[in-house]
N, C-alpha and C. Protein backbone atom coordinates (compact mmCIF):
# COMPACT_ATOMS: atom_id res chain seq x y z
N UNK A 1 37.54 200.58 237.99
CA UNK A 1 36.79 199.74 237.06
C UNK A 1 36.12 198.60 237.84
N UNK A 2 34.89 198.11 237.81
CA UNK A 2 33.99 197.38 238.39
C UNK A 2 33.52 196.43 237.42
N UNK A 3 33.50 195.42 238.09
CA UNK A 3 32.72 194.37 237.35
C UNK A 3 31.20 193.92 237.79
N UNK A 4 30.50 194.15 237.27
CA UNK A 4 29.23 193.59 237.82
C UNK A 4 28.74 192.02 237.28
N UNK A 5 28.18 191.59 238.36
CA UNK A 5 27.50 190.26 238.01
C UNK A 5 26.10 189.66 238.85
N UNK A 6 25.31 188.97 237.34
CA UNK A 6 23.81 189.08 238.07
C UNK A 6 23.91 187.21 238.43
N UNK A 7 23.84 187.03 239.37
CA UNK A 7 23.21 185.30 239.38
C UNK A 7 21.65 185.36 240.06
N UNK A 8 21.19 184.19 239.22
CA UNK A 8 19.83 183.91 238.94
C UNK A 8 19.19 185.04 239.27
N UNK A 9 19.47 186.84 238.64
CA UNK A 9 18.55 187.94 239.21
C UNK A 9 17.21 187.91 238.64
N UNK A 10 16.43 188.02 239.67
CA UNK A 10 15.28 187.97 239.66
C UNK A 10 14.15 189.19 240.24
N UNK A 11 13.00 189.24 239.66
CA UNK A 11 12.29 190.30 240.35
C UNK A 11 10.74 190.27 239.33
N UNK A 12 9.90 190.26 240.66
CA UNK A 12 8.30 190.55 240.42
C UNK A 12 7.81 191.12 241.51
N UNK A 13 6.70 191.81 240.45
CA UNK A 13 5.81 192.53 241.30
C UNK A 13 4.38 191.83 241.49
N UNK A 14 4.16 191.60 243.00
CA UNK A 14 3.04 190.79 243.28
C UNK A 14 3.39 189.52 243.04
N UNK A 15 2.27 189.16 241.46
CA UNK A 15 2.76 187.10 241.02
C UNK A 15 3.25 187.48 239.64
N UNK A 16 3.72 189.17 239.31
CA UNK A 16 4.37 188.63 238.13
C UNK A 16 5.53 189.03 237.79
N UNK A 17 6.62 188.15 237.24
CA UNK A 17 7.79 188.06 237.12
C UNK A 17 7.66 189.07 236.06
N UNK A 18 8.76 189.84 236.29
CA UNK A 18 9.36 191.27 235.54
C UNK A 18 10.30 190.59 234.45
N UNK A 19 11.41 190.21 235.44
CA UNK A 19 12.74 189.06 234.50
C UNK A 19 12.63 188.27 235.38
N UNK A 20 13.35 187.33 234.90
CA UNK A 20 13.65 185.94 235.85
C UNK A 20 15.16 185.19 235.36
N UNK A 21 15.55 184.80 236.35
CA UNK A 21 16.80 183.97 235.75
C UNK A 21 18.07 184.64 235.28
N UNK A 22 18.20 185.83 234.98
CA UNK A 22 19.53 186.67 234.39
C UNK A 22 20.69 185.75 235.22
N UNK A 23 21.82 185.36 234.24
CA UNK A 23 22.71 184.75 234.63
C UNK A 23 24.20 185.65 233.69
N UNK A 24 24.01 186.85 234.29
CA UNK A 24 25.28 187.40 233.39
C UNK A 24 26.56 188.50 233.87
N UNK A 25 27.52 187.93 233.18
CA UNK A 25 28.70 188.96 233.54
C UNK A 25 28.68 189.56 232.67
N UNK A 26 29.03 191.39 233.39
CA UNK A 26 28.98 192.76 232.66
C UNK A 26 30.64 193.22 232.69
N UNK A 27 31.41 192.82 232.03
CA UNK A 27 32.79 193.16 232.40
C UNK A 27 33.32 194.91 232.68
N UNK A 28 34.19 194.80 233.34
CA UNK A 28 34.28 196.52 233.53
C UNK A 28 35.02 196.88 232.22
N UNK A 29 34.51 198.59 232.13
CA UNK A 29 34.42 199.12 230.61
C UNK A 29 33.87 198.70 229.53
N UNK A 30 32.67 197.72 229.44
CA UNK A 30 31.65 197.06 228.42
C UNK A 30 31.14 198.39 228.71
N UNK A 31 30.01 198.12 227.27
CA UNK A 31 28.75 198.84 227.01
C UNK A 31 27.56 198.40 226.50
N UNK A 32 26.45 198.10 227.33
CA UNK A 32 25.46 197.49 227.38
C UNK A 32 24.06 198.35 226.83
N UNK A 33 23.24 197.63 225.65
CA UNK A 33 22.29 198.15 225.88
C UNK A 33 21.00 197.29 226.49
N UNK A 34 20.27 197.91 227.12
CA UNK A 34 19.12 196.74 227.63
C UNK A 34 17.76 197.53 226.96
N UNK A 35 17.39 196.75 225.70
CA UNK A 35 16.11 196.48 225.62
C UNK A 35 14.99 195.69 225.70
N UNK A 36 13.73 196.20 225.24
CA UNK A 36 12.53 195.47 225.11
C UNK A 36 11.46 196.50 224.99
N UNK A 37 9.96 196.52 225.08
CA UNK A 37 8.72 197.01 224.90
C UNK A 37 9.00 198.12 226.06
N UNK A 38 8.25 198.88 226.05
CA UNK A 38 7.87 199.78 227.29
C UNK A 38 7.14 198.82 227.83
N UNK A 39 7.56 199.40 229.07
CA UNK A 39 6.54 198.54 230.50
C UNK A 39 7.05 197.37 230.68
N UNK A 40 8.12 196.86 229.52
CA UNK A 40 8.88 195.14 229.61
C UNK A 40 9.97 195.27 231.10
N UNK A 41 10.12 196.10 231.82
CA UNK A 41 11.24 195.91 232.82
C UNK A 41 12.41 196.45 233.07
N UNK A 42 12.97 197.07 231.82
CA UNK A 42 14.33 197.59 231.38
C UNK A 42 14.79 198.69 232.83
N UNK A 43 13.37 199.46 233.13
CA UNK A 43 14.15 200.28 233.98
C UNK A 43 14.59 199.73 235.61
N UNK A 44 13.14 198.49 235.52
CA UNK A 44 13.42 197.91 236.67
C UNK A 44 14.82 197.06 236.84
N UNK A 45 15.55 196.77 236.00
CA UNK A 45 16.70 196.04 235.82
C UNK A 45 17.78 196.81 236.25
N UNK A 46 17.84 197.86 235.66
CA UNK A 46 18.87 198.73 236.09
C UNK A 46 18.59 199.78 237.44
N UNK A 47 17.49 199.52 237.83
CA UNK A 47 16.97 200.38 239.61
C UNK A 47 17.94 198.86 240.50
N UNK A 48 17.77 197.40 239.84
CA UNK A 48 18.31 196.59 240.82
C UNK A 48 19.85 196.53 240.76
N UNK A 49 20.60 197.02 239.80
CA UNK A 49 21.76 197.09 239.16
C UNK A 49 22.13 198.00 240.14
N UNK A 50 21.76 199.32 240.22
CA UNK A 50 21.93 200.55 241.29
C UNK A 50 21.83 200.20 242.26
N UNK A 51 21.16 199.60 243.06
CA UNK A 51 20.85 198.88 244.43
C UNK A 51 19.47 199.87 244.84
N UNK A 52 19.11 200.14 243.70
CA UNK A 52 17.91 201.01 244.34
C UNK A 52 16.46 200.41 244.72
N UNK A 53 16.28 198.87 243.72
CA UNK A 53 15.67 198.37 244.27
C UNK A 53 15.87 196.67 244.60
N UNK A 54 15.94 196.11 245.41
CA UNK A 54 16.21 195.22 245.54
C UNK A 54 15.64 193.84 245.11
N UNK A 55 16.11 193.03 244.64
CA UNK A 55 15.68 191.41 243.80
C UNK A 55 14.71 190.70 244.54
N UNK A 56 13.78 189.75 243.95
CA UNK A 56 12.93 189.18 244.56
C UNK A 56 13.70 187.92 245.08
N UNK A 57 14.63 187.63 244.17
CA UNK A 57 15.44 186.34 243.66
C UNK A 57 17.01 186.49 243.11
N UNK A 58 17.58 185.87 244.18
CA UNK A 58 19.11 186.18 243.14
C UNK A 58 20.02 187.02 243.77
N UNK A 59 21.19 187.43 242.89
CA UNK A 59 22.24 188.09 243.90
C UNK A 59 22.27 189.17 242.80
N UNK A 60 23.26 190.57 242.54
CA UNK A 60 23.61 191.16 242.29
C UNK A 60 24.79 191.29 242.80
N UNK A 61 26.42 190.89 242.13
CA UNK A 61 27.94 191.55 242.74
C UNK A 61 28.81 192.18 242.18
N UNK A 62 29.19 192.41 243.14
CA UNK A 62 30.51 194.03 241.95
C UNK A 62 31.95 193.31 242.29
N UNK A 63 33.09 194.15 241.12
CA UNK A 63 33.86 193.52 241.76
C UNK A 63 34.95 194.67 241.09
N UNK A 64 35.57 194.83 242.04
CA UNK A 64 36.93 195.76 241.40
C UNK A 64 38.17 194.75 241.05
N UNK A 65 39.66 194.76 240.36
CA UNK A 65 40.27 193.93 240.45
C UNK A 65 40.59 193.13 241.66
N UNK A 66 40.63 193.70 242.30
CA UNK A 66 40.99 193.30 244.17
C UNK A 66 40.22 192.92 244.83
N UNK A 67 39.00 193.67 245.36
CA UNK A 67 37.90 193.21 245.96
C UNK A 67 36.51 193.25 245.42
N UNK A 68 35.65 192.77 246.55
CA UNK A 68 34.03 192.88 246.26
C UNK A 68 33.87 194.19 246.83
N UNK A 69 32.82 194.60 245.89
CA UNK A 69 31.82 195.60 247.13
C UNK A 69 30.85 195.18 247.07
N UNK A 70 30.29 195.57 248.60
CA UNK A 70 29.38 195.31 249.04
C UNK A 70 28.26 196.21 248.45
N UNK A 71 27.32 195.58 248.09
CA UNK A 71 25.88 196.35 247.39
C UNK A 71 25.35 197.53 247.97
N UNK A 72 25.42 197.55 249.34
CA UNK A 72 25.03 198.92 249.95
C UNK A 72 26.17 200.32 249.71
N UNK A 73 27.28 199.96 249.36
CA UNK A 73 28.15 201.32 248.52
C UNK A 73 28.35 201.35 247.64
N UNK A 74 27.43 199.84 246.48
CA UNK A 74 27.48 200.47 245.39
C UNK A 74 27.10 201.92 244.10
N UNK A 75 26.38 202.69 244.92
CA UNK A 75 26.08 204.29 244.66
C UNK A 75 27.39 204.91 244.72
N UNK A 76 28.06 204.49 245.64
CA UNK A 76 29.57 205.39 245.23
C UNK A 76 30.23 205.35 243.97
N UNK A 77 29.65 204.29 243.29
CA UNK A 77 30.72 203.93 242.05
C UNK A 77 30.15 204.09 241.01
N UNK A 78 28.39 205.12 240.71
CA UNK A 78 27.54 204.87 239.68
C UNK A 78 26.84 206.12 240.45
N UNK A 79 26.53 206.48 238.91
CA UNK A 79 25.50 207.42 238.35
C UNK A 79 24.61 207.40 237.49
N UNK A 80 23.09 207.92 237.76
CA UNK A 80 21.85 207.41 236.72
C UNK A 80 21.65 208.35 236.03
N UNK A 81 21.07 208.81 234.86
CA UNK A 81 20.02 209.76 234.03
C UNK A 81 18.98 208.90 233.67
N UNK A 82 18.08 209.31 234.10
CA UNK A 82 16.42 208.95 234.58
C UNK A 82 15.17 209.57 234.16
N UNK A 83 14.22 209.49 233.30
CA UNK A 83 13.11 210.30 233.88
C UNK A 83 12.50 210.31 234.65
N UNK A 84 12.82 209.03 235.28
CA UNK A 84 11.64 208.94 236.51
C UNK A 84 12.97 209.67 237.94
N UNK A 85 13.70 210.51 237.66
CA UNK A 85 14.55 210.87 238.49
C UNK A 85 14.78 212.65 238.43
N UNK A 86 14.17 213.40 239.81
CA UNK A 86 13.70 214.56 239.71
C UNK A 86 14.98 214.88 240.09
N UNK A 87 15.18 216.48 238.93
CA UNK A 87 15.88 217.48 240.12
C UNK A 87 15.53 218.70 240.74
N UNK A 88 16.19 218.78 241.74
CA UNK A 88 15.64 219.91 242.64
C UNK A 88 15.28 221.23 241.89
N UNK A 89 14.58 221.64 241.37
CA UNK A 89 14.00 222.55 240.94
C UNK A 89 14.54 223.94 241.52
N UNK A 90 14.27 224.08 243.34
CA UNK A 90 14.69 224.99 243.89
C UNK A 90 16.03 225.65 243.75
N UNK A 91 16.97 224.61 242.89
CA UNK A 91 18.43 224.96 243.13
C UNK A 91 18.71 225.95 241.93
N UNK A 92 19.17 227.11 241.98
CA UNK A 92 19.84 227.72 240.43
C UNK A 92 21.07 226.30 240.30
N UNK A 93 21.32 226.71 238.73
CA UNK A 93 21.98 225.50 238.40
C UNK A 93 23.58 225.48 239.13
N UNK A 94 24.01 226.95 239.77
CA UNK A 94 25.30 227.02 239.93
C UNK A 94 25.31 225.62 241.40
N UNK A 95 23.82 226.31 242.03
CA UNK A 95 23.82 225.41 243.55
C UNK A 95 24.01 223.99 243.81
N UNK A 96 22.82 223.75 242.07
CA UNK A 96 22.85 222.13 242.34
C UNK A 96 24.26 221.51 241.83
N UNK A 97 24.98 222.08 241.17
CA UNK A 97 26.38 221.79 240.48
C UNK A 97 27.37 221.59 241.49
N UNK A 98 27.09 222.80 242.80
CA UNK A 98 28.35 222.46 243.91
C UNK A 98 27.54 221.50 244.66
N UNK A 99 26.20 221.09 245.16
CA UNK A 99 25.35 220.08 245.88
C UNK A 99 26.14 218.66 245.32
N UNK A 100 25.52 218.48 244.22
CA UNK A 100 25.96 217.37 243.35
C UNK A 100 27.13 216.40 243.94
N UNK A 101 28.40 217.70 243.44
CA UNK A 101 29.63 217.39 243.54
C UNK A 101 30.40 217.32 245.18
N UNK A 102 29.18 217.83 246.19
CA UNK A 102 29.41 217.04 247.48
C UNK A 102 29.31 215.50 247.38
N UNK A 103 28.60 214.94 246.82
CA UNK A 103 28.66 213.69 247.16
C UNK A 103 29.37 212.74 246.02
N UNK A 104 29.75 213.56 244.46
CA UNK A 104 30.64 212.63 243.74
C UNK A 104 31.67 213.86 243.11
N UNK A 105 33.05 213.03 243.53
CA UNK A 105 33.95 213.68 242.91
C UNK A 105 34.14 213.97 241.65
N UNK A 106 34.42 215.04 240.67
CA UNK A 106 34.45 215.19 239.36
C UNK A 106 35.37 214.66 238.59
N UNK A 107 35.26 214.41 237.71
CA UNK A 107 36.65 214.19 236.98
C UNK A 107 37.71 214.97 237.12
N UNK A 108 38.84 214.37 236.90
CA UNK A 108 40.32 215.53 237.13
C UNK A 108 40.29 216.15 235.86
N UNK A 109 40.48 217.49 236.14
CA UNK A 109 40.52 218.45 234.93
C UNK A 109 39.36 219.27 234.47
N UNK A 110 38.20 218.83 235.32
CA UNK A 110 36.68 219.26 235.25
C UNK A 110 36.28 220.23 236.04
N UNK A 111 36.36 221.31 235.65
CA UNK A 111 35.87 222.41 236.63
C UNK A 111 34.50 222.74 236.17
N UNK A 112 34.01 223.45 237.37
CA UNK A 112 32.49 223.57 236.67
C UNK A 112 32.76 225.07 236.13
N UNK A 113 33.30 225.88 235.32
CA UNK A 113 33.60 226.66 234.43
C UNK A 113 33.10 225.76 233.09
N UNK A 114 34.22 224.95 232.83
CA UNK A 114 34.49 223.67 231.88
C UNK A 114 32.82 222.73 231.65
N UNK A 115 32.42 222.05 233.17
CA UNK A 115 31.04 221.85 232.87
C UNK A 115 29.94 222.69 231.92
N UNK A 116 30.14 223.68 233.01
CA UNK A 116 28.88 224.58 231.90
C UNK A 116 29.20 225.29 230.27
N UNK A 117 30.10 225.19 230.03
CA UNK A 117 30.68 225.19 228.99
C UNK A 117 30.19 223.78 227.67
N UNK A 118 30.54 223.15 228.16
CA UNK A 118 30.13 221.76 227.63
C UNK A 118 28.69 221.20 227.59
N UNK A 119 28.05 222.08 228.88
CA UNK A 119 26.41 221.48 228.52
C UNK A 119 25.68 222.46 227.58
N UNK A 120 26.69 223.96 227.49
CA UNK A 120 26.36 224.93 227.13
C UNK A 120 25.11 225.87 227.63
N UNK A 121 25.05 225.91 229.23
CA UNK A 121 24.73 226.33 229.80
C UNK A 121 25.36 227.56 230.47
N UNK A 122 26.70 227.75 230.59
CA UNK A 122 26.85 228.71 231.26
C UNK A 122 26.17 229.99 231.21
N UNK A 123 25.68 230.46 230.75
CA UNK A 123 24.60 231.69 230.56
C UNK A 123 23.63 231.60 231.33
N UNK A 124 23.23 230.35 231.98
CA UNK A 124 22.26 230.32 232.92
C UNK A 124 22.62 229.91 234.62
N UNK A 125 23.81 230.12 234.86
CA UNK A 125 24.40 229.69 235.97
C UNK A 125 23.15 230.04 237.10
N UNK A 126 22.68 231.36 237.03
CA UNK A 126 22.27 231.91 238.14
C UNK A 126 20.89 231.24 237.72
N UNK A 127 20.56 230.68 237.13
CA UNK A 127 19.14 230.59 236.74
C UNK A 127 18.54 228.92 237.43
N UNK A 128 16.75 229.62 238.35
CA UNK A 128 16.84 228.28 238.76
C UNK A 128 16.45 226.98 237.68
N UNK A 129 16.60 225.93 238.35
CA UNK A 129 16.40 224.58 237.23
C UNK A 129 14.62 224.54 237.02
N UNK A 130 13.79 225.41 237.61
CA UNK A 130 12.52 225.47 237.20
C UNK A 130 12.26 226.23 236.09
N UNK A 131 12.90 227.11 235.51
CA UNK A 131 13.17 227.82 234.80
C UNK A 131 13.86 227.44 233.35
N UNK A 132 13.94 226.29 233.66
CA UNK A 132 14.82 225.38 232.62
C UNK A 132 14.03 224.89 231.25
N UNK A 133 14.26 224.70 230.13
CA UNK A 133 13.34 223.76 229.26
C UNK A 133 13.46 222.30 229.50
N UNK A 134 12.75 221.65 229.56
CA UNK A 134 13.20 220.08 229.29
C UNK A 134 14.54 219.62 229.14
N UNK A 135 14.71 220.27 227.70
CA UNK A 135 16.23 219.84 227.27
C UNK A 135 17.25 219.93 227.88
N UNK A 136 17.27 221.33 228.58
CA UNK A 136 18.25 222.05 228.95
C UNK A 136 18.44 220.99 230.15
N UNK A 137 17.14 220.69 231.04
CA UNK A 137 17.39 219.69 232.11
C UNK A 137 17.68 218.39 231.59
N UNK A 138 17.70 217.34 230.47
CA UNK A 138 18.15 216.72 230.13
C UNK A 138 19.66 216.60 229.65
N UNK A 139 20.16 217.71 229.28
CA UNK A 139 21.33 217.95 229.31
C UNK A 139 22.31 218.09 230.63
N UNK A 140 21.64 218.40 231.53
CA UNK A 140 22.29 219.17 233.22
C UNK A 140 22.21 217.60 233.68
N UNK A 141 21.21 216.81 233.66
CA UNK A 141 20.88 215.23 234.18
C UNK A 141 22.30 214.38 233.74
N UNK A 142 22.30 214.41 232.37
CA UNK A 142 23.71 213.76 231.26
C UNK A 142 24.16 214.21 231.59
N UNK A 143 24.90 215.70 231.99
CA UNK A 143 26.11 216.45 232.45
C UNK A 143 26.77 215.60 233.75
N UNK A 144 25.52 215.58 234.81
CA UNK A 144 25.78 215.71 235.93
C UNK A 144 26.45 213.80 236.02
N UNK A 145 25.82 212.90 235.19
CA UNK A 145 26.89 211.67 234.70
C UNK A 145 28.30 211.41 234.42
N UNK A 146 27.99 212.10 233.27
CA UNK A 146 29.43 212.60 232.49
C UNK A 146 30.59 212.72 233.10
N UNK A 147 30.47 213.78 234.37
CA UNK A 147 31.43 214.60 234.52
C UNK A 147 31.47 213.75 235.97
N UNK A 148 31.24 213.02 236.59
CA UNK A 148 31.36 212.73 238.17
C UNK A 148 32.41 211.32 237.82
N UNK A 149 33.23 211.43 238.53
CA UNK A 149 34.85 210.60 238.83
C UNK A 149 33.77 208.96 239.46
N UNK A 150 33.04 208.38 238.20
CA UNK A 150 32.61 206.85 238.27
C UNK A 150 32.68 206.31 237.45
N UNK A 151 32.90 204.97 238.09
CA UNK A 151 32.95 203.71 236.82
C UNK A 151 31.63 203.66 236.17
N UNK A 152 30.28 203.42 236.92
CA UNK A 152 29.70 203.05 235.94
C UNK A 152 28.35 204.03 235.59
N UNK A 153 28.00 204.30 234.75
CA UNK A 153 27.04 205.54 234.13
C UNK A 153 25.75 204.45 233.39
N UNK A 154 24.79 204.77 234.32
CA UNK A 154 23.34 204.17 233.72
C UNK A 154 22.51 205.40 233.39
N UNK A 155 22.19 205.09 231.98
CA UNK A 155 21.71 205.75 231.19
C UNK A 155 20.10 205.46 230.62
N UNK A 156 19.12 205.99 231.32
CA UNK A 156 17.83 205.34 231.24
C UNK A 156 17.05 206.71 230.05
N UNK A 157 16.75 205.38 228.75
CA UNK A 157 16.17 207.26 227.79
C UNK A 157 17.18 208.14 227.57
N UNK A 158 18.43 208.35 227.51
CA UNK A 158 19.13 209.58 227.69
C UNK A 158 18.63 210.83 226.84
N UNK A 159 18.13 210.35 225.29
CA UNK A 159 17.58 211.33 224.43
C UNK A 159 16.71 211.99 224.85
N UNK A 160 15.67 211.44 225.58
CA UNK A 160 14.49 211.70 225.84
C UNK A 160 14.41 213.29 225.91
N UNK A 161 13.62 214.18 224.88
CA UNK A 161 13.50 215.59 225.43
C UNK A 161 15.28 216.40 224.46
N UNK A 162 15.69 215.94 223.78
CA UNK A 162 16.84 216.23 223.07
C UNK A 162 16.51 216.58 221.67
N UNK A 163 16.84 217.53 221.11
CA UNK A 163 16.23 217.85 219.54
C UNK A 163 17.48 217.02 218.76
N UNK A 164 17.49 216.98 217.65
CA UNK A 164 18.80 216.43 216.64
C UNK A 164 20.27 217.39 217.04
N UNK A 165 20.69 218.48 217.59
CA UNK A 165 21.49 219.21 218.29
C UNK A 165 21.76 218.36 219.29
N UNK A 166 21.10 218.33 220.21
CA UNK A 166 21.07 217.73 221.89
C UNK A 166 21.64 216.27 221.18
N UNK A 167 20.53 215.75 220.62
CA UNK A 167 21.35 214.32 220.53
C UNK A 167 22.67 214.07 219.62
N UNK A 168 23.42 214.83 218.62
CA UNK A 168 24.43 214.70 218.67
C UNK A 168 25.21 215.61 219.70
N UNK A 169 25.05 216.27 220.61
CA UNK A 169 25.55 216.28 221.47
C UNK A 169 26.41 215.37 222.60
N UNK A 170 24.77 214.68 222.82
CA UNK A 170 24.78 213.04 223.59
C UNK A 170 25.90 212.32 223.11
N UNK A 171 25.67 212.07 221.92
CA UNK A 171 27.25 211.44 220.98
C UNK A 171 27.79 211.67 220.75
N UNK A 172 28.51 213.12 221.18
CA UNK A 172 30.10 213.66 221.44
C UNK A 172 30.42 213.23 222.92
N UNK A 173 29.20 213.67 223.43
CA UNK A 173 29.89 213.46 225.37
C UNK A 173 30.38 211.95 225.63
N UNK A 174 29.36 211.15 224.79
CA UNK A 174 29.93 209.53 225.06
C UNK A 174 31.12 209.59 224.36
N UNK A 175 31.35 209.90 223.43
CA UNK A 175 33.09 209.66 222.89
C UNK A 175 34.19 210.14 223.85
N UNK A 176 33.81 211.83 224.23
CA UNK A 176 34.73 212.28 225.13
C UNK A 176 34.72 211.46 226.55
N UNK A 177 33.71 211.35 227.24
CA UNK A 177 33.69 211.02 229.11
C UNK A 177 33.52 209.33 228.88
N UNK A 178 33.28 208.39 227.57
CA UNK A 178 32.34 207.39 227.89
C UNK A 178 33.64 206.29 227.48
N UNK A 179 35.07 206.62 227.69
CA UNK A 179 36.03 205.45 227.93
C UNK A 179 36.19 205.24 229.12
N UNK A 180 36.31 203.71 228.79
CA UNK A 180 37.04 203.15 230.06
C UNK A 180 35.87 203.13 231.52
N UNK A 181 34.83 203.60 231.24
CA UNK A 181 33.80 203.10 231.53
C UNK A 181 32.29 202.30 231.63
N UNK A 182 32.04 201.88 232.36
CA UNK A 182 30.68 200.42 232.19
C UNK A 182 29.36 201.42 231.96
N UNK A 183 28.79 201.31 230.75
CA UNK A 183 27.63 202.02 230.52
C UNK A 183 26.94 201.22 230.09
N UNK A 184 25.28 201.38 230.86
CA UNK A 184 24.10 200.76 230.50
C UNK A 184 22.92 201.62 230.09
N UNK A 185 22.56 201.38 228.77
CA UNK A 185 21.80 202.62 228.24
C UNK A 185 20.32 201.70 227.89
N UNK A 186 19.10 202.24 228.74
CA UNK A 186 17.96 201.58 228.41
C UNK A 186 17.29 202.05 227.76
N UNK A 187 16.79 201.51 226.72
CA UNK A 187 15.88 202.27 225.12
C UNK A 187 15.81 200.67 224.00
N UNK A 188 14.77 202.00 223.98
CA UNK A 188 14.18 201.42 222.70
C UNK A 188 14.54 201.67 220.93
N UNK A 189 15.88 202.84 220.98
CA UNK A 189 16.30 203.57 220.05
C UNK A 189 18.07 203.25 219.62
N UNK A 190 17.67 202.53 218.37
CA UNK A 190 19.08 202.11 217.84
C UNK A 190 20.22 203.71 218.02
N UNK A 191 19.79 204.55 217.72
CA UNK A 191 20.60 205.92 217.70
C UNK A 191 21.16 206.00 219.24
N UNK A 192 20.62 205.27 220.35
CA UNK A 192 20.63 205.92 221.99
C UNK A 192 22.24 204.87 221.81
N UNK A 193 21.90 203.65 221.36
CA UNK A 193 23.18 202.67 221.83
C UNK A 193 23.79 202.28 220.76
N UNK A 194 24.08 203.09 219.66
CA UNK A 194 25.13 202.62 218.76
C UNK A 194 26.26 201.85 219.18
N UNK A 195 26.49 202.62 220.18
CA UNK A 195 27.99 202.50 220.98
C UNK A 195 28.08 201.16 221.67
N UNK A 196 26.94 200.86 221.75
CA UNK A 196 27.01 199.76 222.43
C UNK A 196 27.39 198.30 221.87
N UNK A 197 28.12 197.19 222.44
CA UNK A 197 28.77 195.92 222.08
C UNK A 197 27.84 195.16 222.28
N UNK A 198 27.11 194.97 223.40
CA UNK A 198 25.95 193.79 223.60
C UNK A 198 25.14 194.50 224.22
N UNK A 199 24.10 193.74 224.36
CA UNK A 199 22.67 193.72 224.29
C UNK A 199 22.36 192.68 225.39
N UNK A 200 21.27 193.28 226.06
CA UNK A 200 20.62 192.40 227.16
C UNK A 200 18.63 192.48 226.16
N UNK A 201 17.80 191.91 226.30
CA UNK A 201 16.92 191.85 226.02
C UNK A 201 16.26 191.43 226.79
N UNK A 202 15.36 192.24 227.36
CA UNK A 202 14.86 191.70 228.92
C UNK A 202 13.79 190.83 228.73
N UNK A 203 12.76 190.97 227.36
CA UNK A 203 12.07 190.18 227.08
C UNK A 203 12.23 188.37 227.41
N UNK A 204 13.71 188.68 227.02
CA UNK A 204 14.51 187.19 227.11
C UNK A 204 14.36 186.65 228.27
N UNK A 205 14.25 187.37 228.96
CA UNK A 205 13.89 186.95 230.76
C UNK A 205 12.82 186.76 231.25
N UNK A 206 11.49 186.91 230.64
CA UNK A 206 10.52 186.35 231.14
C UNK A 206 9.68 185.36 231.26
N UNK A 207 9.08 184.88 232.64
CA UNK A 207 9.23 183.40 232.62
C UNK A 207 7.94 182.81 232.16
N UNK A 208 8.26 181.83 231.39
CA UNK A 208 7.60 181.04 230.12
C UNK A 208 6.89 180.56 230.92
């Protein structure tokens, strides 16, 4: 369990401030939603959260009960679903499933039998991810969250590309995989973050 915390985080592109000023603790196992407008920042907030892109201004820190980590291993402890985040196309889904799980351990009790079962994919094991519908890759994206042994799961759009099936889907997997972990879900859609306790509003961050 990780704690994250933003002091004075900050970030613009060129001369204009995206957010400015975020002064907040994300306690470990909260559930956050961060909205505002499209184009308001939301995803850029959580690329600096990941360490994927770095602050103009400000710190970003983690913290387990015991220690800090350091921002450059914070990827060990977090997983995104993205649209702006490709997957390998080339891989049948069995490939990218053992790829994946080289670099994050699964949950205990999670076999990828059990995975594809649950995304309701197994019928397409052999099949590559170009071959996929949207959904089906929106589902394999959420899967590939779900199921990896981390604290914290950022969730950018998760619906996106999900029919009324898919998305109560989405809201079984958060009941089953989504205790006891820090989730940040960015949207614009009361249905994406029911689940969620607080609210970031990035709007709130921009400088007057």
């Amino acid at each position: 369990m990780i704690r994250i915390e933003l002091e004075s985080a900050s970030k613009r592109f060129q001369y204009e401030w995206i957010f400015k000023n975020i002064q907040l603790t994300i306690p470990a196992g909260s559930k956050w939603a961060i909205t505002g407008s499209n184009g308001s920042g939301k995803s850029t907030l959580v690329k600096a959260i990941a360490g994927i892109n770095p602050l103009s201004e400000g710190k970003i820190r983690y913290f387990t009960t015991s220690e800090e980590i350091h921002s450059d291993q914070i990827f060990n402890h977090l997983t995104i679903s993205a649209p702006y985040l490709e997957l390998p196309e080339e891989f049948t889904l069995l490939e990218l499933l053992n790829f994946h799980f080289k670099f994050k351990n699964p949950l205990r009790d999670i076999d990828i039998s059990t995975m594809l079962e649950k995304m309701y994919l197994k019928e397409h094991i052999s099949k590559p991810i170009n071959q996929f519908s949207s959904g089906m890759k929106q589902r394999l994206k959420l899967g590939l969250c779900f199921f990896s042994d981390v604290s914290i799961l950022i969730l950018d759009e998760p619906t996106s590309n999900l029919d009324k099936k898919g998305i109560d889907w989405y809201n079984e997997m958060i009941n089953l995989f989504g205790t006891n972990r820090t989730i940040l879900v960015c949207s614009n859609d009361p249905d994406e973050y029911e689940f969620c306790a607080q609210q970031i509003n990035i709007e709130d961050y921009k400088k007057k």
